[in-house]
Protein backbone atom coordinates (compact mmCIF):
# COMPACT_ATOMS: atom_id res chain seq x y z
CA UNK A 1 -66.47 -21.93 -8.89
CA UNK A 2 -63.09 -20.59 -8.14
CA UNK A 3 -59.71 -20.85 -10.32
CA UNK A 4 -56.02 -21.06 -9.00
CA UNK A 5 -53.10 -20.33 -10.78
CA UNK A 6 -49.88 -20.54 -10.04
CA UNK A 7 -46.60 -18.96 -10.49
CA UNK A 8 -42.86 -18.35 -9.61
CA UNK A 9 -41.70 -21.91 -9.99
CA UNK A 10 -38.29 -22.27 -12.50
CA UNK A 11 -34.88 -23.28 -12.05
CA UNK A 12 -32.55 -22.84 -8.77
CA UNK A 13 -30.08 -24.12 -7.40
CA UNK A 14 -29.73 -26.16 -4.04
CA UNK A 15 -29.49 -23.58 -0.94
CA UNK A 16 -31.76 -21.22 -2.62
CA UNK A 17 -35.27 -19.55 -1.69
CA UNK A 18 -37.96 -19.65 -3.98
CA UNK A 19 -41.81 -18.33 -3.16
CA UNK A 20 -44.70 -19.91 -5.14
CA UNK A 21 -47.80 -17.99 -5.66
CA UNK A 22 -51.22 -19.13 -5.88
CA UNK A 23 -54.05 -15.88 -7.68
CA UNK A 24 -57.36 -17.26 -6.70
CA UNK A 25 -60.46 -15.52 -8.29
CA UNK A 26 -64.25 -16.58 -8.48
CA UNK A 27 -66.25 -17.89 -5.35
CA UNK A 28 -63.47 -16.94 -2.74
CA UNK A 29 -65.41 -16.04 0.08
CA UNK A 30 -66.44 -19.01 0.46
CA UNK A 31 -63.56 -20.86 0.69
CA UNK A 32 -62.15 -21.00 4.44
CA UNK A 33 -58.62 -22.96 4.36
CA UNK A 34 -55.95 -23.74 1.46
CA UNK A 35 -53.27 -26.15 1.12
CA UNK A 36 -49.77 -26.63 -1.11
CA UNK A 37 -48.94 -30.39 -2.59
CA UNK A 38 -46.79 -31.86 -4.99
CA UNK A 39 -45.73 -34.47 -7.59
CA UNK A 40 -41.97 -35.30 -7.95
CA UNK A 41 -41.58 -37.89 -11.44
CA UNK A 42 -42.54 -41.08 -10.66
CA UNK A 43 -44.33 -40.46 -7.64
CA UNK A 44 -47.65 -39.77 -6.05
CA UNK A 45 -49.01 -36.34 -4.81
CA UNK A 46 -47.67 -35.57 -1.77
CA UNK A 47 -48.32 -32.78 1.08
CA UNK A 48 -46.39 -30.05 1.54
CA UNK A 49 -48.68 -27.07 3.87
CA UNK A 50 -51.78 -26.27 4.99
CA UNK A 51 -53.20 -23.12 5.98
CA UNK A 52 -56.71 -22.42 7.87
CA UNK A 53 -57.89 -19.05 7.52
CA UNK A 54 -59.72 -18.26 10.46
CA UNK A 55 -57.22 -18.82 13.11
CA UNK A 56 -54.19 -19.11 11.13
CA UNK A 57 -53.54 -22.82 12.19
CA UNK A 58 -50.46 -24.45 9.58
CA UNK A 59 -48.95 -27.37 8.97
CA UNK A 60 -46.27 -28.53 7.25
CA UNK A 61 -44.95 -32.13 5.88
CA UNK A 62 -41.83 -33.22 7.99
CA UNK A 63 -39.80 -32.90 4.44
CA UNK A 64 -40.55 -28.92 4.32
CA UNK A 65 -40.74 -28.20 8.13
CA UNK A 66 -38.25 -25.94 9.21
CA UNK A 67 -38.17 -24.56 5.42
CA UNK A 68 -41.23 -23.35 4.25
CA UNK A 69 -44.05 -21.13 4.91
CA UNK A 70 -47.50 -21.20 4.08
CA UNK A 71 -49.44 -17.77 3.79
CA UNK A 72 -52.06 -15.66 2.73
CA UNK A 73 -52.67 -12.06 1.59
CA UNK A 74 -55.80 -11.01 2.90
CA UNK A 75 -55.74 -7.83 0.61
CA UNK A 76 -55.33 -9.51 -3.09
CA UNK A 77 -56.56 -13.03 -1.58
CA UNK A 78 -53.17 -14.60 -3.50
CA UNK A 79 -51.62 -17.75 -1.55
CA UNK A 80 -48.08 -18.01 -1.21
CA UNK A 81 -45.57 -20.90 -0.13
CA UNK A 82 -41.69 -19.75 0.68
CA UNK A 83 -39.45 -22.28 0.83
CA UNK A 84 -35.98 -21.79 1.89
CA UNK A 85 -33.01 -24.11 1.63
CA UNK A 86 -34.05 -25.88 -0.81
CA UNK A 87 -32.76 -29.36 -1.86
CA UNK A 88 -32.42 -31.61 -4.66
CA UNK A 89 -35.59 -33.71 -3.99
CA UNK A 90 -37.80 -30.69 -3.43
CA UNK A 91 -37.64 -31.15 -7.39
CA UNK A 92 -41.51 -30.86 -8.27
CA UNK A 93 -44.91 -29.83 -9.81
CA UNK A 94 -46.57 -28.02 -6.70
CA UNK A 95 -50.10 -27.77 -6.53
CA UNK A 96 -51.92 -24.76 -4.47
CA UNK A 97 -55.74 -26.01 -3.37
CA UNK A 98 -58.02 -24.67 -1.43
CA UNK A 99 -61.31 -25.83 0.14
CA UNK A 100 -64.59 -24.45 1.04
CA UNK A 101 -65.66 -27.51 3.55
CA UNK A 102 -62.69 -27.64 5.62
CA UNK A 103 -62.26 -24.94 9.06
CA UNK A 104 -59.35 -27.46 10.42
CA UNK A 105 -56.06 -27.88 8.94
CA UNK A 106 -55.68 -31.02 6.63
CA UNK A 107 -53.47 -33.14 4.69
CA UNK A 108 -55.41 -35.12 2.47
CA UNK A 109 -56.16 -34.03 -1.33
CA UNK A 110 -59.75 -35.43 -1.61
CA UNK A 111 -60.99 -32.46 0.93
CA UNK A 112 -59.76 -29.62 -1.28
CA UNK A 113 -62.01 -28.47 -3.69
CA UNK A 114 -59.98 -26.46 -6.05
CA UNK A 115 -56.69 -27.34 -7.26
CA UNK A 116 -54.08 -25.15 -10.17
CA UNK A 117 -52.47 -26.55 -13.02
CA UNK A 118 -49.24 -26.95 -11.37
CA UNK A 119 -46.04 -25.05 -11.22
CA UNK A 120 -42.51 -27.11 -12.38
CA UNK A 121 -40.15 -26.27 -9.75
CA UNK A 122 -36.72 -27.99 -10.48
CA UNK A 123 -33.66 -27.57 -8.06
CA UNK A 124 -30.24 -28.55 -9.73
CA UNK A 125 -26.67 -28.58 -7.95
């Protein structure tokens, strides 16, 4: 089993950077790629990034491209996701998953395995 929790989601204001992090702990060497998503009010889960491990392959939704960056520190094993710029309808809960099947980058929720409770990130003019 592994658990993700996030953090470093709040408040900020449109233009600004913020960095989510993702601690994972439990089965983590087996898991081999991780991904960010999230849930504005009112609307379904969407993708943000995804990150392959081996090989470093990303990719990015064409609402964040250009803004964000999807990482991993291979020291403490924590996921991150910068995003820069940001903009009124980044306004979100953002999920950090991560899979243990997966060795290609991909979009779709039902192939991650893990998933954290969620971090509110609200961006206000």
């Amino acid at each position: 089993q592994v658990h993700l929790v996030e953090s470093g989601g709040g408040l900020v204001q449109i233009g600004d950077s913020l960095r989510l992090s993702c601690a994972a702990s439990g089965r983590t060497w087996d898991l081999k790629a991780s991904g960010w998503f999230r849930q504005a009010p009112g609307k379904e889960r969407e993708f943000v990034a995804a990150h392959v491990w081996l090989g470093g392959d990303t990719e990015y939704s064409d609402s964040v491209k250009g803004r964000a960056t999807i990482s991993r520190d291979h020291v403490t094993g924590t996921l991150y996701l910068q995003l820069d710029t940001l903009k009124s309808e980044d306004t979100a809960v953002y999920y950090c998953a991560a899979t243990s099947r997966r060795t290609s980058v991909t979009t779709s929720a039902s192939d991650y395995d893990y998933w954290g409770q969620g971090t509110q990130v609200t961006v206000s003019s």
